[in-house]
Protein backbone atom coordinates (compact mmCIF):
# COMPACT_ATOMS: atom_id res chain seq x y z
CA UNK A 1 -25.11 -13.31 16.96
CA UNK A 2 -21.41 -13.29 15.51
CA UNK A 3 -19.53 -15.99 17.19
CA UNK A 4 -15.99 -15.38 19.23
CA UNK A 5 -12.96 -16.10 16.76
CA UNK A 6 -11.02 -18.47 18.80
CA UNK A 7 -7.24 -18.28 18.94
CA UNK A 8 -6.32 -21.32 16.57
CA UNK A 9 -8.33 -19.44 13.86
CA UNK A 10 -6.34 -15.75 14.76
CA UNK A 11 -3.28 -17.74 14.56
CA UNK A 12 -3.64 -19.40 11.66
CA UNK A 13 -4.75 -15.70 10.05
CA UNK A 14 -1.69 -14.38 11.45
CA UNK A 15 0.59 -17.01 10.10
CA UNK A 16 -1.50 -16.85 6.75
CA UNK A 17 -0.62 -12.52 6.78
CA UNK A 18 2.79 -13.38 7.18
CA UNK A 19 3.60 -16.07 4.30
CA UNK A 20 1.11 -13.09 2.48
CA UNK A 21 3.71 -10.41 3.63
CA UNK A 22 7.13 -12.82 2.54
CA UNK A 23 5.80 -13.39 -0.88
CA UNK A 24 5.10 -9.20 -1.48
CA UNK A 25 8.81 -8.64 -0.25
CA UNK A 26 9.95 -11.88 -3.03
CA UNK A 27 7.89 -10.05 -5.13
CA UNK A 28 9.25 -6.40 -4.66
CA UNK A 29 13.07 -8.15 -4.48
CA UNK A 30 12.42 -9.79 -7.70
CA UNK A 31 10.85 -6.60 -9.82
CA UNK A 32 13.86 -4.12 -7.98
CA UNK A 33 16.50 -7.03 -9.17
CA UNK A 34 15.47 -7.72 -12.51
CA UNK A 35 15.08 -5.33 -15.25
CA UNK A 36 13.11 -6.75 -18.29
CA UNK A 37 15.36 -3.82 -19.99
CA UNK A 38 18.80 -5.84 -19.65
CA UNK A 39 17.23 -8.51 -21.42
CA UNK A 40 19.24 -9.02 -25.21
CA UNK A 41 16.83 -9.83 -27.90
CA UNK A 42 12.95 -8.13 -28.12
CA UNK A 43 12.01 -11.58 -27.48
CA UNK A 44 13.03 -11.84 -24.07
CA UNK A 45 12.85 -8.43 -23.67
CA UNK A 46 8.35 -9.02 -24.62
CA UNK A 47 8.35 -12.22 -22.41
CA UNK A 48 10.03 -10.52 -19.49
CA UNK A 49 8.19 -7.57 -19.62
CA UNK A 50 4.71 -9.15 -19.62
CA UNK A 51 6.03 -11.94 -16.43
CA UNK A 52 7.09 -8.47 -14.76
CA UNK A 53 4.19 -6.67 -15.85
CA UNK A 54 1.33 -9.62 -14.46
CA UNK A 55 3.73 -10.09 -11.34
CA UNK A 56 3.25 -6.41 -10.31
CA UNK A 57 -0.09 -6.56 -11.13
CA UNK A 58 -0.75 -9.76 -8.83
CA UNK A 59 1.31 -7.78 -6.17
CA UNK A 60 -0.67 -5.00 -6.17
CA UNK A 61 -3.89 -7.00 -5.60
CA UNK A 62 -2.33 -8.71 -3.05
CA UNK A 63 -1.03 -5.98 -1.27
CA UNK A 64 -4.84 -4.39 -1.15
CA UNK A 65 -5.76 -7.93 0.11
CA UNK A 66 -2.91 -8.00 3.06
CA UNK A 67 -3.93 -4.30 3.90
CA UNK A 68 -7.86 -4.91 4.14
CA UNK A 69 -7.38 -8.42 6.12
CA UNK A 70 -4.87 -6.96 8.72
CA UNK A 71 -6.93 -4.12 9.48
CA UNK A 72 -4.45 -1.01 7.81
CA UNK A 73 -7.93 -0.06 5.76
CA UNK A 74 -10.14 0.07 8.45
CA UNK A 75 -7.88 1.96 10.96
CA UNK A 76 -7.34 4.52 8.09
CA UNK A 77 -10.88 5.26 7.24
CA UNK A 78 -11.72 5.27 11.15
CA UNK A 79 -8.98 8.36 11.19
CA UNK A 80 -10.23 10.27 8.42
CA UNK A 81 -13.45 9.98 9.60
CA UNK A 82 -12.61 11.89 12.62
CA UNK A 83 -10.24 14.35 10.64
CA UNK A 84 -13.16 15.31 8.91
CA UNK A 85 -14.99 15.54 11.93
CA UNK A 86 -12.06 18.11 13.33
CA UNK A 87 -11.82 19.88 10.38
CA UNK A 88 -15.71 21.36 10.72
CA UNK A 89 -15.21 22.00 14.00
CA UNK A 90 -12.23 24.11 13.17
CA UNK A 91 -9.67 24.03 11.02
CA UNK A 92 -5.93 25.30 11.95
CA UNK A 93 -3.45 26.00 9.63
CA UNK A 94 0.13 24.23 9.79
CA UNK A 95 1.92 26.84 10.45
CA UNK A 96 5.01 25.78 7.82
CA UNK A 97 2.25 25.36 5.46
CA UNK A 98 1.25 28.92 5.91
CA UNK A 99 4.16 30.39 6.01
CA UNK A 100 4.99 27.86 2.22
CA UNK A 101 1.91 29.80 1.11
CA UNK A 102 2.75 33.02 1.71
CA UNK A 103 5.77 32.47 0.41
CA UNK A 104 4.43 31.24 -2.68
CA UNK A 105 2.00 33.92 -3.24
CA UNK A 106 4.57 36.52 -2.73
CA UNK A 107 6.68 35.15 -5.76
CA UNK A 108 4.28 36.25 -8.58
């Protein structure tokens, strides 16, 4: 039997998510304020690059990590699941996306 979380251990997840959530926005301010482009020789321009390159990278993988422990993965599969489910059952048209199509179509 799974025991009860108690609410030291949810808090300290929480506060845990959000030091995870400041360092993905350092991250993103960081790559959106420095180009490894401006940079003068190829030198700096390699060394950059790579430190930008591994730095996205880790914030990726980190972002997949914040997204799975805070439940956005879960919650997403759990409502495709039962858009699939609606979909057999019956599947409506949008009706912009209809009227995009025929639109479409009529243009050839």
């Amino acid at each position: 039997m799974a025991r009860k979380v108690s609410k030291n251990e949810l808090n300290f997840i929480e506060d845990r998510l959000v030091d995870l959530e400041k360092q993905l926005d350092d991250i993103k301010i960081y790559l959106d304020t420095h180009s490894w482009m401006d940079k003068e020789s190829d030198t700096a321009k390699s060394k950059e690059f790579k430190f930008q390159s591994e730095l996205f990278d880790k914030q990726f993988v980190w972002l997949e990590k914040y997204t799975d422990l805070c439940g956005v993965v879960d919650f997403y599969k759990e409502q495709n699941t039962t858009k699939e489910v609606k979909l057999r059952e019956g599947y409506e048209e949008n009706p912009l996306q209809r009227m995009l199509m025929d639109d479409t179509l009529g243009d050839e």
